[in-house]
C-alpha atoms as a PDB file:
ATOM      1  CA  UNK A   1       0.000   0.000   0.000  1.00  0.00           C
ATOM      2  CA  UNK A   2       0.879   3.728  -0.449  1.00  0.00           C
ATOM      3  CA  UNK A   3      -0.064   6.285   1.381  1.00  0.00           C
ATOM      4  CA  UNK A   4      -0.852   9.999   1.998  1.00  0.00           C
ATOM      5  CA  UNK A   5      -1.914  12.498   4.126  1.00  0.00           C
ATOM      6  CA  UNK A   6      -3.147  15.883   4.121  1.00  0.00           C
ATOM      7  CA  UNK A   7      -2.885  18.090   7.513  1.00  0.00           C
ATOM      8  CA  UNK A   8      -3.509  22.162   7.605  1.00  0.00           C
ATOM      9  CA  UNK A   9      -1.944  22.688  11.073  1.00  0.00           C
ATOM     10  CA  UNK A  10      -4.025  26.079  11.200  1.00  0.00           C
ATOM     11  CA  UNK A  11      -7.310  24.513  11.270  1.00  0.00           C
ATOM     12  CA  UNK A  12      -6.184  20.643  11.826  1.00  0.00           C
ATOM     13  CA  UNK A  13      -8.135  19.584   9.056  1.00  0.00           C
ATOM     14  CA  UNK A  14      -6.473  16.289   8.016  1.00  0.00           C
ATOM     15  CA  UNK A  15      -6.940  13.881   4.813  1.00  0.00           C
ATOM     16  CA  UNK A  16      -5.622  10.256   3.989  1.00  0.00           C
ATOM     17  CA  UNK A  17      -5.829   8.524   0.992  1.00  0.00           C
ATOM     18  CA  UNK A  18      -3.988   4.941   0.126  1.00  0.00           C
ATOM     19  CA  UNK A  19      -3.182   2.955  -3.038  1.00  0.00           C
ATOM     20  CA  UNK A  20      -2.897  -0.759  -4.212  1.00  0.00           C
ATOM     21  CA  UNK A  21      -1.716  -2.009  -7.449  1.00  0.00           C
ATOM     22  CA  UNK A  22      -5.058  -3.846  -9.602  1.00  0.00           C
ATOM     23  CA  UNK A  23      -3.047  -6.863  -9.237  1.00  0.00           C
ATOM     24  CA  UNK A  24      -4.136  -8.951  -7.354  1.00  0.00           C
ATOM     25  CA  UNK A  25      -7.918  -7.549  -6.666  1.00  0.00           C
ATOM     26  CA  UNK A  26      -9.173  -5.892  -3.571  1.00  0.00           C
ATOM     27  CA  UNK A  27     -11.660  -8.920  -2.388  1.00  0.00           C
ATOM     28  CA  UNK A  28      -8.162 -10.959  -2.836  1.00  0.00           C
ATOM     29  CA  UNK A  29      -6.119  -8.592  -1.428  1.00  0.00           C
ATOM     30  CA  UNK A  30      -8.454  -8.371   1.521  1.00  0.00           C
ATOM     31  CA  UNK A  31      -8.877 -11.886   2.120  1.00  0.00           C
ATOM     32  CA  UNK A  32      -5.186 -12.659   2.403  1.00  0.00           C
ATOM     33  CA  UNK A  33      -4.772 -10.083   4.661  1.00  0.00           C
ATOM     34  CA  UNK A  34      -7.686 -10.892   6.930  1.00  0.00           C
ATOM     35  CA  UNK A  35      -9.606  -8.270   6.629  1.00  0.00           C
ATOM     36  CA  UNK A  36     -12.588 -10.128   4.294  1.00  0.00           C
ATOM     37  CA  UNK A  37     -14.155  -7.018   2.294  1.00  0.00           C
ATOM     38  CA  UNK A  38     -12.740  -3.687   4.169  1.00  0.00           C
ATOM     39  CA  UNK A  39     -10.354  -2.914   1.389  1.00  0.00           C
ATOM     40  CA  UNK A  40     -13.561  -2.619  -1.401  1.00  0.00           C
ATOM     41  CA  UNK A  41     -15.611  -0.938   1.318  1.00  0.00           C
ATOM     42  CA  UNK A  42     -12.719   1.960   1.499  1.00  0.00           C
ATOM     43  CA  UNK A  43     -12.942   2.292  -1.844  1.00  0.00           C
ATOM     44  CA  UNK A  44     -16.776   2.606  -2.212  1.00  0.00           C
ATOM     45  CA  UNK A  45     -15.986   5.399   0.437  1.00  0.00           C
ATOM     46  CA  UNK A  46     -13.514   7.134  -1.779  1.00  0.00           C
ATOM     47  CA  UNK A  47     -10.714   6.420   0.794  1.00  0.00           C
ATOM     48  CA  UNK A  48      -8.538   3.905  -1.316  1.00  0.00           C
ATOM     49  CA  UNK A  49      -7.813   3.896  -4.875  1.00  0.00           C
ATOM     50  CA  UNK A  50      -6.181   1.502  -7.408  1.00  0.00           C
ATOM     51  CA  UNK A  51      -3.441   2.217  -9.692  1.00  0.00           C
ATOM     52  CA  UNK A  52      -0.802   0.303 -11.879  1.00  0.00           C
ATOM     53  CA  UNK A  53      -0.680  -3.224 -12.780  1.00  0.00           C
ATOM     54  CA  UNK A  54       1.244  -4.011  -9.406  1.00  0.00           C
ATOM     55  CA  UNK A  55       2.793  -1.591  -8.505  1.00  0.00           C
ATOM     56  CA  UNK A  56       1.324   1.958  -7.486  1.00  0.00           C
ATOM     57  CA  UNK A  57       3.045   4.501 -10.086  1.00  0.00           C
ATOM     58  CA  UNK A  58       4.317   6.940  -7.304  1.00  0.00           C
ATOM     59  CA  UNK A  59       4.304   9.692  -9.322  1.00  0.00           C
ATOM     60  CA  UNK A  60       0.589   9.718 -10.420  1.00  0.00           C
ATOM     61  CA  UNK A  61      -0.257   8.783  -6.956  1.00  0.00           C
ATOM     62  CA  UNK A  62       1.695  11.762  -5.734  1.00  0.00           C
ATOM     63  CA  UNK A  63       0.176  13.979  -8.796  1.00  0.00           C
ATOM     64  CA  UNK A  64      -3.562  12.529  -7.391  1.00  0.00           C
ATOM     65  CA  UNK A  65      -2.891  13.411  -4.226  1.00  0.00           C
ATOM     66  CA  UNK A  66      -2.016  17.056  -5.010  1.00  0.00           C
ATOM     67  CA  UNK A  67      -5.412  17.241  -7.264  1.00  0.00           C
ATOM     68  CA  UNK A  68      -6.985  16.636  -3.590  1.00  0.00           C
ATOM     69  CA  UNK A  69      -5.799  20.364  -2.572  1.00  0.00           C
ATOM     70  CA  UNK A  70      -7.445  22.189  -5.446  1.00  0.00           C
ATOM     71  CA  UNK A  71      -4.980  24.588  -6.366  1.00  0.00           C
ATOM     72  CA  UNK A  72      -3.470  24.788  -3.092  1.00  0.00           C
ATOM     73  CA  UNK A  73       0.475  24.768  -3.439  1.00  0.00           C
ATOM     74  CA  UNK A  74       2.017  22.407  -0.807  1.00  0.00           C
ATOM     75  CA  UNK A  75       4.175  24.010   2.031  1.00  0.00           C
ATOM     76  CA  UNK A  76       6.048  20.862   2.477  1.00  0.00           C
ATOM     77  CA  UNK A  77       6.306  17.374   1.855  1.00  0.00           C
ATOM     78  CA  UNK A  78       7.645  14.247   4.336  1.00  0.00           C
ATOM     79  CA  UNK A  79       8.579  11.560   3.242  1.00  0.00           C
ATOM     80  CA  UNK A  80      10.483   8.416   4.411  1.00  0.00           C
ATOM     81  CA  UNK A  81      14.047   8.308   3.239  1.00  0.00           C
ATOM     82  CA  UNK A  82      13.456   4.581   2.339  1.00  0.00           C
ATOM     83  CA  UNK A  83      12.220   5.677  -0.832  1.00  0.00           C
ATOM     84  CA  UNK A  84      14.495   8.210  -1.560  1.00  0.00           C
ATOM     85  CA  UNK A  85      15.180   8.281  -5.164  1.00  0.00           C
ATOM     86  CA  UNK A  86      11.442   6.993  -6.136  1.00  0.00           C
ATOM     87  CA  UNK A  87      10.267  10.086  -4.672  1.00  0.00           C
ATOM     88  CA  UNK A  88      12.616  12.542  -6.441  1.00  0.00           C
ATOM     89  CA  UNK A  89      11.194  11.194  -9.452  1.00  0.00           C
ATOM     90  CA  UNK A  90       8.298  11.362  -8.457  1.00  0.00           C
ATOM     91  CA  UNK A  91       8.020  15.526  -7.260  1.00  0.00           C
ATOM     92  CA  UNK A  92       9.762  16.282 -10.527  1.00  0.00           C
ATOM     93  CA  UNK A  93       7.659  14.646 -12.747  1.00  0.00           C
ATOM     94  CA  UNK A  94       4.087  16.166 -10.814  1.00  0.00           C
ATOM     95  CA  UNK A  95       5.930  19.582 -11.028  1.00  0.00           C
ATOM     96  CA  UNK A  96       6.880  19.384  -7.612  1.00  0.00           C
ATOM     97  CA  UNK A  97      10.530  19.366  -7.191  1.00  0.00           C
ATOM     98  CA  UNK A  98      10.670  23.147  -5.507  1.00  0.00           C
ATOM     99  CA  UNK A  99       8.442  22.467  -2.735  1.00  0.00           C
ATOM    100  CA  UNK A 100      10.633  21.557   0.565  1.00  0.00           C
ATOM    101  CA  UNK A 101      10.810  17.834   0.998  1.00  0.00           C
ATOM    102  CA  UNK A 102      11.683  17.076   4.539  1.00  0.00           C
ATOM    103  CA  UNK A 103      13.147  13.348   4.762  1.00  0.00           C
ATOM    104  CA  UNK A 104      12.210  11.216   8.050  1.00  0.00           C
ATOM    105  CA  UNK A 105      13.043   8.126   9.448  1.00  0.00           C
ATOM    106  CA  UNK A 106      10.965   5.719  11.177  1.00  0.00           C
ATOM    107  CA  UNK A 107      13.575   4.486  13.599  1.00  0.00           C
ATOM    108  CA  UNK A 108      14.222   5.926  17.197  1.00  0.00           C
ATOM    109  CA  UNK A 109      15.334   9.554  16.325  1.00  0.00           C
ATOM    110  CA  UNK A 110      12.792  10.623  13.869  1.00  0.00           C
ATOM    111  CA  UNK A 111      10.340   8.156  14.601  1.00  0.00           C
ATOM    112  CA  UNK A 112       9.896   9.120  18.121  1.00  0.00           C
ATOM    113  CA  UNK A 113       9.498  12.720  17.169  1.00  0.00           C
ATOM    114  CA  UNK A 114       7.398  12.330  14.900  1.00  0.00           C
ATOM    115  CA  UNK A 115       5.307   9.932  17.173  1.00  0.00           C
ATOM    116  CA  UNK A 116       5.386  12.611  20.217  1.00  0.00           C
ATOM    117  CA  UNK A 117       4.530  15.479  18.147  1.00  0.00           C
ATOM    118  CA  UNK A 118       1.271  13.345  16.889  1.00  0.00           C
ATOM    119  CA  UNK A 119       0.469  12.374  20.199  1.00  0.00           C
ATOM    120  CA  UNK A 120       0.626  16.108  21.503  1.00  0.00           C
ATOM    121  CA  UNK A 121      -1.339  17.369  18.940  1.00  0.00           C
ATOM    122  CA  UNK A 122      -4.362  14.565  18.788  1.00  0.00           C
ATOM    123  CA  UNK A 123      -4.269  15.137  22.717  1.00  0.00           C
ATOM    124  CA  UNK A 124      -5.019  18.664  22.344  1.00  0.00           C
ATOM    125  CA  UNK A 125      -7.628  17.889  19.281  1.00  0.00           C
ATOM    126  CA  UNK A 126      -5.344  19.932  17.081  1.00  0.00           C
ATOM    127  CA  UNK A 127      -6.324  17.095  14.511  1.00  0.00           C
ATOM    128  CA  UNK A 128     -10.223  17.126  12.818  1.00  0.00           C
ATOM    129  CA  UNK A 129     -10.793  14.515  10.070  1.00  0.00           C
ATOM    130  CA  UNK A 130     -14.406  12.812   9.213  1.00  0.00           C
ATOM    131  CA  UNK A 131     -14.859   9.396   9.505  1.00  0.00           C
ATOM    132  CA  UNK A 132     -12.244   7.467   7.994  1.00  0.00           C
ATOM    133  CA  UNK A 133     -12.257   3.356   7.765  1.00  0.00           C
ATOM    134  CA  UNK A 134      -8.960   3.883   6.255  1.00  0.00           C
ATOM    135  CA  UNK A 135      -7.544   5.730   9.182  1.00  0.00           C
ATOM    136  CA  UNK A 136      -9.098   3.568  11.723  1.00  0.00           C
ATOM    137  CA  UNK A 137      -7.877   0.811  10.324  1.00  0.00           C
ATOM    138  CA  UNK A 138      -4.709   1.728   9.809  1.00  0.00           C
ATOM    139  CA  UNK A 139      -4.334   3.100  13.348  1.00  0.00           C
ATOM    140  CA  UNK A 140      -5.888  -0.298  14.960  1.00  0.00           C
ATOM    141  CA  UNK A 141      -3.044  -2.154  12.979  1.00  0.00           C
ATOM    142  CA  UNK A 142      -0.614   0.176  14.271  1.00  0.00           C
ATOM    143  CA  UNK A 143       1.230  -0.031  17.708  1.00  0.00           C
ATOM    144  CA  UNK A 144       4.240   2.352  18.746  1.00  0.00           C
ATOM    145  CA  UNK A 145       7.569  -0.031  20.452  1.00  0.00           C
ATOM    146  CA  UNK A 146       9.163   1.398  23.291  1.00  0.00           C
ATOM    147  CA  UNK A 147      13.042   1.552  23.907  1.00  0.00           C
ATOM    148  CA  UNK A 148      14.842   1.570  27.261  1.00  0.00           C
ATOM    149  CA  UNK A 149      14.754   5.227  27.458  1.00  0.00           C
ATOM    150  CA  UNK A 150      11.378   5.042  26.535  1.00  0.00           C
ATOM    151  CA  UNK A 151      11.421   6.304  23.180  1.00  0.00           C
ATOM    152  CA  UNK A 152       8.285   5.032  20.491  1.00  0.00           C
ATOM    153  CA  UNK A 153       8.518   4.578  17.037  1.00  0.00           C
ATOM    154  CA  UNK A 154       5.733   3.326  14.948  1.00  0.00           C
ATOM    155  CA  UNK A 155       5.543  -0.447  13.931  1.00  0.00           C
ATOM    156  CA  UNK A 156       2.865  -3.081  12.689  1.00  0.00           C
ATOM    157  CA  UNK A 157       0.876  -4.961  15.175  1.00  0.00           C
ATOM    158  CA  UNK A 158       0.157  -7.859  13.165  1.00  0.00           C
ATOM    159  CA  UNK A 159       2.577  -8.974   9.780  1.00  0.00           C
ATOM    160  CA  UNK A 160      -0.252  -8.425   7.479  1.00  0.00           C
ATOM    161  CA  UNK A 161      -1.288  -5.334   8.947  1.00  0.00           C
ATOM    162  CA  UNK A 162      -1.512  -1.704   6.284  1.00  0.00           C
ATOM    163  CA  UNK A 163      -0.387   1.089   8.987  1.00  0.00           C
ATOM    164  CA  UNK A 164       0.982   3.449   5.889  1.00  0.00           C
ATOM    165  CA  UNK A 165      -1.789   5.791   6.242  1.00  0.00           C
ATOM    166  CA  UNK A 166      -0.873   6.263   9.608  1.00  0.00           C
ATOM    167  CA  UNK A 167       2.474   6.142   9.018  1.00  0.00           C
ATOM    168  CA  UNK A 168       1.693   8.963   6.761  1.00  0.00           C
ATOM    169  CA  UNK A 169      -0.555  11.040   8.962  1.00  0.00           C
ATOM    170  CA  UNK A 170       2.040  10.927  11.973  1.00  0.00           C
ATOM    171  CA  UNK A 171       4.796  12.375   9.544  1.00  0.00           C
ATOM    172  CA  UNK A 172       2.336  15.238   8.232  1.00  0.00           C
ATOM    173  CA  UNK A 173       0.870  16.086  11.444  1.00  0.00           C
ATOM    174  CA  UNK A 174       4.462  16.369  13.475  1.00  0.00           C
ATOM    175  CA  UNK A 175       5.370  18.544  10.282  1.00  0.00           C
ATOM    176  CA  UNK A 176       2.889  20.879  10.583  1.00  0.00           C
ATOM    177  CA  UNK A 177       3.157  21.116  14.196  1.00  0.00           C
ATOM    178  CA  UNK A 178       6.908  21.514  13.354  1.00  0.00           C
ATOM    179  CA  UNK A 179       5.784  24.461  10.766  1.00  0.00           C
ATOM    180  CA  UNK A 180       3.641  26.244  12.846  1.00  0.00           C
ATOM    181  CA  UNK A 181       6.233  26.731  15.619  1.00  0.00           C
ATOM    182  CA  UNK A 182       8.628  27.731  13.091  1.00  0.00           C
ATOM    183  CA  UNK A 183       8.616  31.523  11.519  1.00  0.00           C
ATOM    184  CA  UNK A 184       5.562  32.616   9.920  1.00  0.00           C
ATOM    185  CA  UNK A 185       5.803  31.309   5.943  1.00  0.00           C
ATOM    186  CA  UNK A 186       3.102  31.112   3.306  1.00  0.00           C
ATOM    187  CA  UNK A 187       0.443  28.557   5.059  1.00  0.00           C
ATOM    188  CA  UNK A 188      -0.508  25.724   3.460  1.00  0.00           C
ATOM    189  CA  UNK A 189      -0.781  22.222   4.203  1.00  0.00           C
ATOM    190  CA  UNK A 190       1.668  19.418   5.545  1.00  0.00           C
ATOM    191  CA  UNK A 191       1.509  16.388   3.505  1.00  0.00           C
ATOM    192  CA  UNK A 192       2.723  12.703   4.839  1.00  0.00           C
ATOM    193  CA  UNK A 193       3.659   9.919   1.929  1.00  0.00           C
ATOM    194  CA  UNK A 194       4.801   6.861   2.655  1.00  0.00           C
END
């Protein structure tokens, strides 16, 4: 799965979309996952598209994704670093190589950030979204590990669980809360992709 998410860290409105290749189906996709029909139920919803044979195209995702702000420019983008060059390719072929891209880990340094910031700002309901099976799912998969100095970093809580959307909404809401403690700069939204 790939995944994005939309914050504006003035208003916390946030967004998620994800992505599967066609191949195989969603009903198949879903049943070896366990999750029976929830992957074509988020797609009824709008919340989960399909693109490429199998593999998502990342820069038509990433081009789909920006079609979601309607003529908004982006402030930033954060992405993991795993992906590195894909992404490059990516921003410059959806006109998008000036915008900042911020590159974050998921390990213990970034990770933990990232997960703290998240935390702070959910806690203080700096985050408003509508219902989202994507996002609940995603966040019910999800579980945060915990090293001896009792740092978390996000990680799966079962091998065949999809936590990139919340992967992706923890890196775009600790980057807007990152943005809007930084010097005043031309608004916009955050967006996670992982």
């Amino acid at each position: 799965m790939s995944a994005a998410a939309l914050y504006w860290p003035e208003t916390g409105r946030l967004e998620a979309v994800g992505a599967f290749p066609c191949k195989p189906g969603l009903a198949d996709r879903g049943a070896a996952d366990g999750v029976s029909g929830r992957y074509s139920e988020m797609h009824e919803r709008g919340e989960l598209v399909t693109m490429g044979e199998t593999t998502v195209p990342v820069g038509r995702f990433i081009g789909d994704v920006v079609a979601m702000l309607d003529g908004q420019a982006p402030a930033a983008i954060v992405g993991d670093r795993f992906r590195h060059a894909e992404f490059l390719e990516a921003l410059r072929d959806a006109g998008l190589d000036r915008v900042p891209f911020i590159w974050r880990g998921f390990g213990w340094k970034d990770g933990s950030e990232d997960v703290e910031r998240f935390r702070r700002a959910l806690f203080e309901q700096k985050i408003r979204t509508v219902p989202s099976l994507l996002l609940r799912s995603a966040f019910a998969d999800a579980i945060t590990l915990v090293d001896p100095a009792g740092n978390h970093k996000l990680a799966k809580a079962r091998s065949t669980g999809r936590i990139d959307p919340a992967a992706a909404t923890v890196l775009a809401v600790a980057q807007g809360v990152r943005m809007t403690s930084a010097p005043r700069g031309n608004g916009g939204a955050s967006h996670g992709v992982d």
